[in-house]
PDB file of N, CA and C in Angstrom:
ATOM      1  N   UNK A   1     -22.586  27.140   9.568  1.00  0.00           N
ATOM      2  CA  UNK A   1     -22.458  25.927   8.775  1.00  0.00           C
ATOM      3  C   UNK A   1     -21.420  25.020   9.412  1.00  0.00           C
ATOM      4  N   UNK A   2     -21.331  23.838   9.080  1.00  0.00           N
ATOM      5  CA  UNK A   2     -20.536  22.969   9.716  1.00  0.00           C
ATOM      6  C   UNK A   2     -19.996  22.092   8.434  1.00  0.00           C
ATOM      7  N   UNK A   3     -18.767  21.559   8.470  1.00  0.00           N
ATOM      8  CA  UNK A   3     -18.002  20.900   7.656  1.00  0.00           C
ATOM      9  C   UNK A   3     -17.895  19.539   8.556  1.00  0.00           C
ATOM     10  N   UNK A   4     -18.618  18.255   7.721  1.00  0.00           N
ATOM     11  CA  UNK A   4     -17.777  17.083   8.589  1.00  0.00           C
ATOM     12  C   UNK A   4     -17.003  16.581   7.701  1.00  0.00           C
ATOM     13  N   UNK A   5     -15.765  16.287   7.874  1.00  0.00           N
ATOM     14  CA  UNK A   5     -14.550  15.942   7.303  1.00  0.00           C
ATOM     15  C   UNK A   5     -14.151  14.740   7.750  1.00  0.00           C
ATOM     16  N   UNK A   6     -14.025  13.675   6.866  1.00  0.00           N
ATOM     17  CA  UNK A   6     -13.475  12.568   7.246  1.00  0.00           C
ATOM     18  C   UNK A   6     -12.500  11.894   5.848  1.00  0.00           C
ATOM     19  N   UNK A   7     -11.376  11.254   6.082  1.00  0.00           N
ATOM     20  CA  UNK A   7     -10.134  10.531   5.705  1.00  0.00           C
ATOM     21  C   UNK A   7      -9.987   8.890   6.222  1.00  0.00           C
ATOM     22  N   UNK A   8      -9.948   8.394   4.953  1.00  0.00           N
ATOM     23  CA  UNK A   8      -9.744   6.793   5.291  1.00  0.00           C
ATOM     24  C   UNK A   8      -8.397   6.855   4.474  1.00  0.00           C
ATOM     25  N   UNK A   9      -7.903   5.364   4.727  1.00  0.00           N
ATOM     26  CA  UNK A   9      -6.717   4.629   4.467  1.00  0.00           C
ATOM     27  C   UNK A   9      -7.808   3.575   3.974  1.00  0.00           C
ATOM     28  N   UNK A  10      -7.153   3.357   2.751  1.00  0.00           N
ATOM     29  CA  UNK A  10      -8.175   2.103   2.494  1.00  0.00           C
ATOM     30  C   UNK A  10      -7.137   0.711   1.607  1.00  0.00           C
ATOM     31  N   UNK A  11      -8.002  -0.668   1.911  1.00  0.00           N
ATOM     32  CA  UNK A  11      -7.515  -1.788   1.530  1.00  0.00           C
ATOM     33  C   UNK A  11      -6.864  -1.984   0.489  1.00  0.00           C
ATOM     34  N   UNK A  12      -5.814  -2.575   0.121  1.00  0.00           N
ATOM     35  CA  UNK A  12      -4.957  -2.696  -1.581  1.00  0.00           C
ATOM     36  C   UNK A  12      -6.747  -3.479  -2.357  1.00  0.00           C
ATOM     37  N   UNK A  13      -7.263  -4.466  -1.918  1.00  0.00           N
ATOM     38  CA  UNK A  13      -8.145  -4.956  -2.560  1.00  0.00           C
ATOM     39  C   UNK A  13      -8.958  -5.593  -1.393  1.00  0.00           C
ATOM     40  N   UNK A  14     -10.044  -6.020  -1.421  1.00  0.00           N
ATOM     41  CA  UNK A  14     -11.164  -6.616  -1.229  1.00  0.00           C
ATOM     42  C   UNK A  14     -12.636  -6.798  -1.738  1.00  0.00           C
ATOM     43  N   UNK A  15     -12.944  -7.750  -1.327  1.00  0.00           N
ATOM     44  CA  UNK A  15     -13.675  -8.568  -2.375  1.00  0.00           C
ATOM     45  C   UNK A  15     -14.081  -8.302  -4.029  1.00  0.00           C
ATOM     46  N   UNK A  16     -12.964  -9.068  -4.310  1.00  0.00           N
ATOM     47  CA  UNK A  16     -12.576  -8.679  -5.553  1.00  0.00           C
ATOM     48  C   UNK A  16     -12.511  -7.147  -6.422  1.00  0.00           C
ATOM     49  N   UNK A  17     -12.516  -6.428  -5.524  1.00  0.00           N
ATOM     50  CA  UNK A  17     -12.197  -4.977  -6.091  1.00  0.00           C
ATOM     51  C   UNK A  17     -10.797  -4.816  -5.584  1.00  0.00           C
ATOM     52  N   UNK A  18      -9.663  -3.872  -6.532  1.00  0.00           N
ATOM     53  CA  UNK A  18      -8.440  -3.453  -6.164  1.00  0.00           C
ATOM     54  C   UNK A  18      -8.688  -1.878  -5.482  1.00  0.00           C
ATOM     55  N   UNK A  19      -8.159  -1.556  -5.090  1.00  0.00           N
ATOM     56  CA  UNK A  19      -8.117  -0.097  -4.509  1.00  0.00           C
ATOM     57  C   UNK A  19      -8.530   0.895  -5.120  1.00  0.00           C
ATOM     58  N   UNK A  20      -8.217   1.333  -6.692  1.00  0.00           N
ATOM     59  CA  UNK A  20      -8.853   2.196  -7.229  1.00  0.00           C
ATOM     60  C   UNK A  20     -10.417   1.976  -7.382  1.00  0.00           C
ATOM     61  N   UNK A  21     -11.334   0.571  -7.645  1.00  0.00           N
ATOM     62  CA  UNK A  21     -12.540   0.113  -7.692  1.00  0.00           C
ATOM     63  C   UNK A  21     -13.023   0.614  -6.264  1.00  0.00           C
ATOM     64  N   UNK A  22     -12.253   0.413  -5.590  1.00  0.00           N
ATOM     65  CA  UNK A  22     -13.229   0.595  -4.042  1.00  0.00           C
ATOM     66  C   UNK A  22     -13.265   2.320  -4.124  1.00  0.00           C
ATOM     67  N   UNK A  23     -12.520   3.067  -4.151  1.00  0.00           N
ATOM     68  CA  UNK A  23     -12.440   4.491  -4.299  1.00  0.00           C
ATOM     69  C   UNK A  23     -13.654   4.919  -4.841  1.00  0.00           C
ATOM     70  N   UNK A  24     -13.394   4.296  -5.980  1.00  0.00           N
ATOM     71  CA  UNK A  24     -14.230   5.054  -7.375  1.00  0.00           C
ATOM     72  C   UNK A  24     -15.852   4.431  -6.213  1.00  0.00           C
ATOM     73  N   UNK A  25     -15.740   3.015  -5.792  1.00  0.00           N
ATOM     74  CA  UNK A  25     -17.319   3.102  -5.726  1.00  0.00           C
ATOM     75  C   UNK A  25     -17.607   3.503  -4.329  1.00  0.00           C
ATOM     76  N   UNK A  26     -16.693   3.923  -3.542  1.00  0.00           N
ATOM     77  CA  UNK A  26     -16.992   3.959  -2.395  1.00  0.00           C
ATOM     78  C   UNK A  26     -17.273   6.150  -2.302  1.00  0.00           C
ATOM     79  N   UNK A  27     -16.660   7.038  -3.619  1.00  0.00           N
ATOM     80  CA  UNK A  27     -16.843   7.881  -4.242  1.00  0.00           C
ATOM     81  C   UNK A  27     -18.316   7.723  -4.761  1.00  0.00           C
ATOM     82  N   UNK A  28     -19.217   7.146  -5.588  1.00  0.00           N
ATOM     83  CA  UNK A  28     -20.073   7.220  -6.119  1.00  0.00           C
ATOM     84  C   UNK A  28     -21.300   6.957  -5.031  1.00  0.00           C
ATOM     85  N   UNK A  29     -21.264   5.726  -4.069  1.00  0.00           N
ATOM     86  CA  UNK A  29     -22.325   6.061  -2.972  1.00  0.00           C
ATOM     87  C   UNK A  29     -21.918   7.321  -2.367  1.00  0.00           C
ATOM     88  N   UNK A  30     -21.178   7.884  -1.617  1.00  0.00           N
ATOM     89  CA  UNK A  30     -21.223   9.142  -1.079  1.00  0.00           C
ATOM     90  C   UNK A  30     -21.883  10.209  -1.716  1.00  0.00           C
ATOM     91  N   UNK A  31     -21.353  10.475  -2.884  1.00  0.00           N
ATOM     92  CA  UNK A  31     -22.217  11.046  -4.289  1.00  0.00           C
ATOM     93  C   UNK A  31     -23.862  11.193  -3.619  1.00  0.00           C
ATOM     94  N   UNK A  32     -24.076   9.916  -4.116  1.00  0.00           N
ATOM     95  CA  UNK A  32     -25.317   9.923  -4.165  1.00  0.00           C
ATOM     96  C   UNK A  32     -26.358   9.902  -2.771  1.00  0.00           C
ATOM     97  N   UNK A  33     -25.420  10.301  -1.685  1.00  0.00           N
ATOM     98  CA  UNK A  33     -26.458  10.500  -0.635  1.00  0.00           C
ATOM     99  C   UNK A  33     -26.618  12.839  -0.677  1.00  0.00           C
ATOM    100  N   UNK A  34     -26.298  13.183  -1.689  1.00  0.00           N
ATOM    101  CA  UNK A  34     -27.277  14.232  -1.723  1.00  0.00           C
ATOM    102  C   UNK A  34     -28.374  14.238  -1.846  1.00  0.00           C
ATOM    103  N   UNK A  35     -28.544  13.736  -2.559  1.00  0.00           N
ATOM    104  CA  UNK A  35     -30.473  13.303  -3.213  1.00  0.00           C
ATOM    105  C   UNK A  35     -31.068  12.781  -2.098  1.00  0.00           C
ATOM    106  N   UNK A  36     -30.605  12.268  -0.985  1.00  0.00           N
ATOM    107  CA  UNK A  36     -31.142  11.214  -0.625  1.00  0.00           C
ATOM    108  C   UNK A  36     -31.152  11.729   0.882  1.00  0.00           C
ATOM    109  N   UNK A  37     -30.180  12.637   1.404  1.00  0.00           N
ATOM    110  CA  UNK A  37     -30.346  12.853   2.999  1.00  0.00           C
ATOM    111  C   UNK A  37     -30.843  14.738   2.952  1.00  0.00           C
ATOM    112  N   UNK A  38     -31.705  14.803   3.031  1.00  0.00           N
ATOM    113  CA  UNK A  38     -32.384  16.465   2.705  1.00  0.00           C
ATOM    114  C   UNK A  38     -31.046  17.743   4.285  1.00  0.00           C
ATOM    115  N   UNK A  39     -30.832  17.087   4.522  1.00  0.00           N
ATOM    116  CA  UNK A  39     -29.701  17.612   5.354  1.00  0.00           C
ATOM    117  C   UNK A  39     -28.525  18.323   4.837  1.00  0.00           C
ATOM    118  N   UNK A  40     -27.873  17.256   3.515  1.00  0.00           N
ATOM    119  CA  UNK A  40     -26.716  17.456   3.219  1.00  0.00           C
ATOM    120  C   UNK A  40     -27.082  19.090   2.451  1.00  0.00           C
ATOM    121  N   UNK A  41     -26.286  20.003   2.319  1.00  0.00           N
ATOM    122  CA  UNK A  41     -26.209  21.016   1.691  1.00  0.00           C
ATOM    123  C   UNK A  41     -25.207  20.768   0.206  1.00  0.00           C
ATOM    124  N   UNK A  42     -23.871  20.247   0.734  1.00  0.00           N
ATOM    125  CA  UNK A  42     -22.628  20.212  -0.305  1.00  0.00           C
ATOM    126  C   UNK A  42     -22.440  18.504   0.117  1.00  0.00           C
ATOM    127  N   UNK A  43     -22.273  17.899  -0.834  1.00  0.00           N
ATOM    128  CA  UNK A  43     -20.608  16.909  -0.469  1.00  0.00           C
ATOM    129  C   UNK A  43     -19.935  16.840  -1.220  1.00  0.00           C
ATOM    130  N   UNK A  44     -18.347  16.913  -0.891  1.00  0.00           N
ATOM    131  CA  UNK A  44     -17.674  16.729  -1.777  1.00  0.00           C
ATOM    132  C   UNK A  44     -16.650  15.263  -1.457  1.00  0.00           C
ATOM    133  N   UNK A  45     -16.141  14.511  -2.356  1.00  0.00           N
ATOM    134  CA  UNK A  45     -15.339  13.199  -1.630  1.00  0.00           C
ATOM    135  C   UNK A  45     -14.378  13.262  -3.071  1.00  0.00           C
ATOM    136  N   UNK A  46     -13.284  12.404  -2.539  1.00  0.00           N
ATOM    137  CA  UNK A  46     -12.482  11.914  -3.842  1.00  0.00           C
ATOM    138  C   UNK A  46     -10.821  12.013  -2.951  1.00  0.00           C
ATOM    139  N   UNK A  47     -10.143  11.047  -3.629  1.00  0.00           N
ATOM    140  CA  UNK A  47      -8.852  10.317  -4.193  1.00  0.00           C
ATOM    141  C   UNK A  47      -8.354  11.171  -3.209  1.00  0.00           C
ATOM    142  N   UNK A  48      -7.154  11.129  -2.430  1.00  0.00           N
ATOM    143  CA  UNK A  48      -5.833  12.020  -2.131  1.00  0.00           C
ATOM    144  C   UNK A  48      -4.934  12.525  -3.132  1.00  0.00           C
ATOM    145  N   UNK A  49      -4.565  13.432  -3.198  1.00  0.00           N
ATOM    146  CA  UNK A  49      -3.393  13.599  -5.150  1.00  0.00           C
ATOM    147  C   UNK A  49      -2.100  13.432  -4.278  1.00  0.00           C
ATOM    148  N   UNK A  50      -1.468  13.348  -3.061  1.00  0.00           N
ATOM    149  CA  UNK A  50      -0.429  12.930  -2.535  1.00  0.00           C
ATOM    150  C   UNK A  50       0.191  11.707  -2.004  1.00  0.00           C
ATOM    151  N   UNK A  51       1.053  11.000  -1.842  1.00  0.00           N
ATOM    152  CA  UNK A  51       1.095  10.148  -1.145  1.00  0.00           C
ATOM    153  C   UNK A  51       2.380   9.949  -0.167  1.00  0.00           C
ATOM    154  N   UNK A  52       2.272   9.134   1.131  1.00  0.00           N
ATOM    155  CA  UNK A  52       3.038   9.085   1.661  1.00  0.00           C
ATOM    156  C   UNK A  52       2.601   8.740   3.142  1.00  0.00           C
ATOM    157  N   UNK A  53       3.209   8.490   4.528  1.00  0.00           N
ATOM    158  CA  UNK A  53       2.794   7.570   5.618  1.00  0.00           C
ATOM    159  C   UNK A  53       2.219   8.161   6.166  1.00  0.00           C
ATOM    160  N   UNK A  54       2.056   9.680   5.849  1.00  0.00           N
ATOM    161  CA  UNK A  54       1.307  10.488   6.608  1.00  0.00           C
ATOM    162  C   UNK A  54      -0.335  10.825   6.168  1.00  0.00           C
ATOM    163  N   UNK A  55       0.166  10.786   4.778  1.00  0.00           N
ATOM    164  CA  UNK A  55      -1.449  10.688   3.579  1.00  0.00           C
ATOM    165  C   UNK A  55      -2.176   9.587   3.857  1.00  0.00           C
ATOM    166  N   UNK A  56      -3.668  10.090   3.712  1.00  0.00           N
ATOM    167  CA  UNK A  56      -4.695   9.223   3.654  1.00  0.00           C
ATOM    168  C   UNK A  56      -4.869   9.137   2.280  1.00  0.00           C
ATOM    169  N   UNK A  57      -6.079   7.780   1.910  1.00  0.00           N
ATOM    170  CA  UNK A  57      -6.490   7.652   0.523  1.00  0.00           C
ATOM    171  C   UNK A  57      -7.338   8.692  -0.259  1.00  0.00           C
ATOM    172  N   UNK A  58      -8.095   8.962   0.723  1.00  0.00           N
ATOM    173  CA  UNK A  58      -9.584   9.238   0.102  1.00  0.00           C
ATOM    174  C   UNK A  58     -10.021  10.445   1.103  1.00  0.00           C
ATOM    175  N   UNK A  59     -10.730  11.505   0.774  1.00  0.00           N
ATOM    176  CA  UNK A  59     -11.307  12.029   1.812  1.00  0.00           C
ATOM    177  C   UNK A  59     -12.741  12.823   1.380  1.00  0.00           C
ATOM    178  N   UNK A  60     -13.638  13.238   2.709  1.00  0.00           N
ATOM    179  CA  UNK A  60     -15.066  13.235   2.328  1.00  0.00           C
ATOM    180  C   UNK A  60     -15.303  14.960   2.783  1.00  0.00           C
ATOM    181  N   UNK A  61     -15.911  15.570   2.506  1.00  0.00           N
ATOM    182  CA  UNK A  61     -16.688  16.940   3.249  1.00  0.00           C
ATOM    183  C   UNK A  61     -17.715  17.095   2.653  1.00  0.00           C
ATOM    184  N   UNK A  62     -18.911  16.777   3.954  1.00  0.00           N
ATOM    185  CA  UNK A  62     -20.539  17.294   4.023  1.00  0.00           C
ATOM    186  C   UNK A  62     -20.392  18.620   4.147  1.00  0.00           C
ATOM    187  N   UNK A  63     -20.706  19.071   4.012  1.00  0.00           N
ATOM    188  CA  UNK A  63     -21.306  20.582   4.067  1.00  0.00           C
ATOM    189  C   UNK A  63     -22.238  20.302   4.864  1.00  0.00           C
ATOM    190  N   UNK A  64     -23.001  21.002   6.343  1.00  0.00           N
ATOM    191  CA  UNK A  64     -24.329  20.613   6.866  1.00  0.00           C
ATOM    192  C   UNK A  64     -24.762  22.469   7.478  1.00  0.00           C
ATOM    193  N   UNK A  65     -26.037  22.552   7.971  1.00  0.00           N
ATOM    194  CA  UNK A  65     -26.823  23.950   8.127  1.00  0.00           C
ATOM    195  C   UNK A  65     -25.864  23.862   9.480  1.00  0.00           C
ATOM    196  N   UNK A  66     -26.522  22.563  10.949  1.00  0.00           N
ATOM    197  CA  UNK A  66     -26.046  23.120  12.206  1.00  0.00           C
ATOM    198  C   UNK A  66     -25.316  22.105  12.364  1.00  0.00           C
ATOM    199  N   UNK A  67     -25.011  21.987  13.575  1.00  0.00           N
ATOM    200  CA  UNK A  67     -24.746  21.044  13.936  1.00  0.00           C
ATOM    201  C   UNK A  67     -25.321  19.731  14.940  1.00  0.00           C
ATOM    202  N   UNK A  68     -26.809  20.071  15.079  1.00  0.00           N
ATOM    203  CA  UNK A  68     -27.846  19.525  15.022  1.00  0.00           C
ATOM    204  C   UNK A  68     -28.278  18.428  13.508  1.00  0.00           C
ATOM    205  N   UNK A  69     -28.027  19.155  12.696  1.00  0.00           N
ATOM    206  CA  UNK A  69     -27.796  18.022  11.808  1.00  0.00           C
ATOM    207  C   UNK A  69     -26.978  16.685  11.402  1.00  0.00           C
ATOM    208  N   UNK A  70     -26.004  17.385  12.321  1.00  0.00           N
ATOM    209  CA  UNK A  70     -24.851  15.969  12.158  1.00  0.00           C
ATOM    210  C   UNK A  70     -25.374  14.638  12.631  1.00  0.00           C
ATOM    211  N   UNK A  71     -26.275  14.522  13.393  1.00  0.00           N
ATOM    212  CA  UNK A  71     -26.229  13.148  13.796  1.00  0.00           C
ATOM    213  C   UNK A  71     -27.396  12.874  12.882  1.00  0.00           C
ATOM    214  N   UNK A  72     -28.239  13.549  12.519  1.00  0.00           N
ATOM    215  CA  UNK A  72     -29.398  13.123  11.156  1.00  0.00           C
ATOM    216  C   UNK A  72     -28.754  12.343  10.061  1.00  0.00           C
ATOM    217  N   UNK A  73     -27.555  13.202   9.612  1.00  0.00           N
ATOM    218  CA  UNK A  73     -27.148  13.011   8.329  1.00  0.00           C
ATOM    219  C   UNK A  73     -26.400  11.241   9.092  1.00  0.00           C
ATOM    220  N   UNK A  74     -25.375  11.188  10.147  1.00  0.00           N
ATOM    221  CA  UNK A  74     -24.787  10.191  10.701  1.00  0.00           C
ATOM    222  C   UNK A  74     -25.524   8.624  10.610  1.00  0.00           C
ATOM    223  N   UNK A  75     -26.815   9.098  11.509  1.00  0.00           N
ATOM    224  CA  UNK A  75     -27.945   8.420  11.682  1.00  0.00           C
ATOM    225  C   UNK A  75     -28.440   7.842  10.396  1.00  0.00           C
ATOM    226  N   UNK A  76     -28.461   8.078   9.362  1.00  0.00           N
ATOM    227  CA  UNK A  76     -29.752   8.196   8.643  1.00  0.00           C
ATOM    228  C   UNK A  76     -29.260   6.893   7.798  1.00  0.00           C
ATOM    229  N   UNK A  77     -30.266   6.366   7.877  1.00  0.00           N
ATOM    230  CA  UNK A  77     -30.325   4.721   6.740  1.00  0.00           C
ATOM    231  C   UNK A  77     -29.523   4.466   5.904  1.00  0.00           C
ATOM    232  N   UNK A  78     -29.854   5.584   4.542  1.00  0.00           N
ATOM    233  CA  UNK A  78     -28.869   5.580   3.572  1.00  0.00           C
ATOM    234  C   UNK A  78     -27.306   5.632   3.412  1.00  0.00           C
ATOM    235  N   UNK A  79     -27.295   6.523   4.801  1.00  0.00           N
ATOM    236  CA  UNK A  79     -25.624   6.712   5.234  1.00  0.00           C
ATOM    237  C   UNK A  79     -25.192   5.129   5.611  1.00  0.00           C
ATOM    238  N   UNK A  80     -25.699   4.659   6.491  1.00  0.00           N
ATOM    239  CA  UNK A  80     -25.478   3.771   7.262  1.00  0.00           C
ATOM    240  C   UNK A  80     -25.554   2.526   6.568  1.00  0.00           C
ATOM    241  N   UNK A  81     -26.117   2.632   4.902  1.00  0.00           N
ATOM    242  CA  UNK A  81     -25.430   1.525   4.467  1.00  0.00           C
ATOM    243  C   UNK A  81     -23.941   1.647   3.670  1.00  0.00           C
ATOM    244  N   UNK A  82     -24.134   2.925   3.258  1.00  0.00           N
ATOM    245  CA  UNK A  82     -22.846   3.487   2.501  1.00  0.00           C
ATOM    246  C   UNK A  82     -21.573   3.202   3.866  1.00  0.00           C
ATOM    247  N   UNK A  83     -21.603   3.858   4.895  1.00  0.00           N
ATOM    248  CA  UNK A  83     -20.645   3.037   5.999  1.00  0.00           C
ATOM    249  C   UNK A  83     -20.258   2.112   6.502  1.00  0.00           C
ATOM    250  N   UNK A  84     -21.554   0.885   5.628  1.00  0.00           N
ATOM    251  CA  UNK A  84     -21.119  -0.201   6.281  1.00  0.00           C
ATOM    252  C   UNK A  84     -20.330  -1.354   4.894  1.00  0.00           C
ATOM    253  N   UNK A  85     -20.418  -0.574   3.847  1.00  0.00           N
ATOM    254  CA  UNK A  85     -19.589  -0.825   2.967  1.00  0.00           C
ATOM    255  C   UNK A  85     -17.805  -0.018   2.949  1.00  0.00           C
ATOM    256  N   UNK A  86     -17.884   1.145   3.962  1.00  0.00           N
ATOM    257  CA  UNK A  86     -16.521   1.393   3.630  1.00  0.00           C
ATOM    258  C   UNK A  86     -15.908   0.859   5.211  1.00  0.00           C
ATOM    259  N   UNK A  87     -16.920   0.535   6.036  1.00  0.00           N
ATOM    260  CA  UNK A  87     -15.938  -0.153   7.165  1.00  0.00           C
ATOM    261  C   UNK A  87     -14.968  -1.459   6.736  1.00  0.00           C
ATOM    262  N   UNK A  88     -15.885  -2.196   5.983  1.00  0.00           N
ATOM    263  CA  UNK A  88     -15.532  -3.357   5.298  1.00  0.00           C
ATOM    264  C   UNK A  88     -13.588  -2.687   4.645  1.00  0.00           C
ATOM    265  N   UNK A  89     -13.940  -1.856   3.814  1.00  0.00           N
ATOM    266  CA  UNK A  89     -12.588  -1.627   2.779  1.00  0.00           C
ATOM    267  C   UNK A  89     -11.871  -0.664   4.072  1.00  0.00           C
ATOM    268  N   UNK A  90     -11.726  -0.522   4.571  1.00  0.00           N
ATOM    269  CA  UNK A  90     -11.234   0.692   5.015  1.00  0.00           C
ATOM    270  C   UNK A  90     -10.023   0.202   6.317  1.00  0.00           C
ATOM    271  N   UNK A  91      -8.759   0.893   5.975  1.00  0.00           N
ATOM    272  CA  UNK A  91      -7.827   0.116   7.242  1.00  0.00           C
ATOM    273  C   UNK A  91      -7.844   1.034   8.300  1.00  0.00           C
ATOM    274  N   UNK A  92      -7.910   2.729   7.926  1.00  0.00           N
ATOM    275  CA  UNK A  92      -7.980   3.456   9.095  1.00  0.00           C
ATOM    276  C   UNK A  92      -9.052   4.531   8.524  1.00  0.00           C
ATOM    277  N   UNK A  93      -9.377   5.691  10.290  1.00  0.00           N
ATOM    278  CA  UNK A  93     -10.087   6.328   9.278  1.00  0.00           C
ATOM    279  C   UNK A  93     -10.402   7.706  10.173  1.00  0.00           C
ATOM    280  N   UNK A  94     -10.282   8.459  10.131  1.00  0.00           N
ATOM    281  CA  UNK A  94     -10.162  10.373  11.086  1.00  0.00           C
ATOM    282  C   UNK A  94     -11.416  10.818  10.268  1.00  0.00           C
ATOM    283  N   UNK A  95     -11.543  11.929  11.672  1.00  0.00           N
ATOM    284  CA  UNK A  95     -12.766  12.937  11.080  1.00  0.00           C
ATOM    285  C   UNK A  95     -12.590  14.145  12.223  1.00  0.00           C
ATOM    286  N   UNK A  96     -13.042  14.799  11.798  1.00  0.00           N
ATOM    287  CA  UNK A  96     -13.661  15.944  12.318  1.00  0.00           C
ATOM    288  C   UNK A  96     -14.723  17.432  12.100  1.00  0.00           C
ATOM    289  N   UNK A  97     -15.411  17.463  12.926  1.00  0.00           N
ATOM    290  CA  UNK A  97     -16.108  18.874  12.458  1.00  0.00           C
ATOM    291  C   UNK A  97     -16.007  19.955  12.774  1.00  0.00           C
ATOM    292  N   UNK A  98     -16.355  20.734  11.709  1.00  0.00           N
ATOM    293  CA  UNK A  98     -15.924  22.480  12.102  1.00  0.00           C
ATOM    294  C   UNK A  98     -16.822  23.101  12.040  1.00  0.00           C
ATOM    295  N   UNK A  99     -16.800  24.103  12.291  1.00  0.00           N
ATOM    296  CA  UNK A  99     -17.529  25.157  12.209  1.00  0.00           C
ATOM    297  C   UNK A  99     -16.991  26.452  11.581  1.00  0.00           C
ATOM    298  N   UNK A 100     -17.751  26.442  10.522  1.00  0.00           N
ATOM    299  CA  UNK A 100     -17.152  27.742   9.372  1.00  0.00           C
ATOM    300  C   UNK A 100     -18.282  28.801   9.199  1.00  0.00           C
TER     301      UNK A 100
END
């Protein structure tokens, strides 16, 4: 199985959402690409509970079968609009995958 893990830093506000709005919705599309990418196994996303210069905001883990899947799930439409809404909010942003 493979874990892709990714962490943003995200905007105090943009377009007209404050930081917790972008979370919460930038949380609810991720959500909803289970249903939607037959790849994903798990995702889990949500809030940081720490803070500080070293903490990120928000962080994401797919669950995926190989790692042959990663670029499906990467690739895939639905993702790729959900990403192109958090490039917009987003000031920085890390990832990586494992293998568990």
């Amino acid at each position: 199985m493979i874990k892709h893990i990714v962490m943003w830093k995200i905007k105090d506000e943009c377009d007209g959402m404050n930081k917790k709005e972008i979370m919460n919705t930038i949380s609810e599309k991720l959500a909803s690409l289970k249903g939607k990418i037959k790849e994903i196994i798990d995702i889990e996303v949500g809030p940081g509970l720490t803070n500080g210069e070293m903490n990120y905001d928000m962080g994401l883990i797919v669950t995926l079968n190989s790692l042959e899947d990663l670029p499906l799930y990467i690739n895939h439409p639905e993702h790729l609009k959900v990403r192109e809404f958090i490039s917009k909010v987003r000031l920085a942003r890390t990832t990586v995958d494992i293998e568990v």
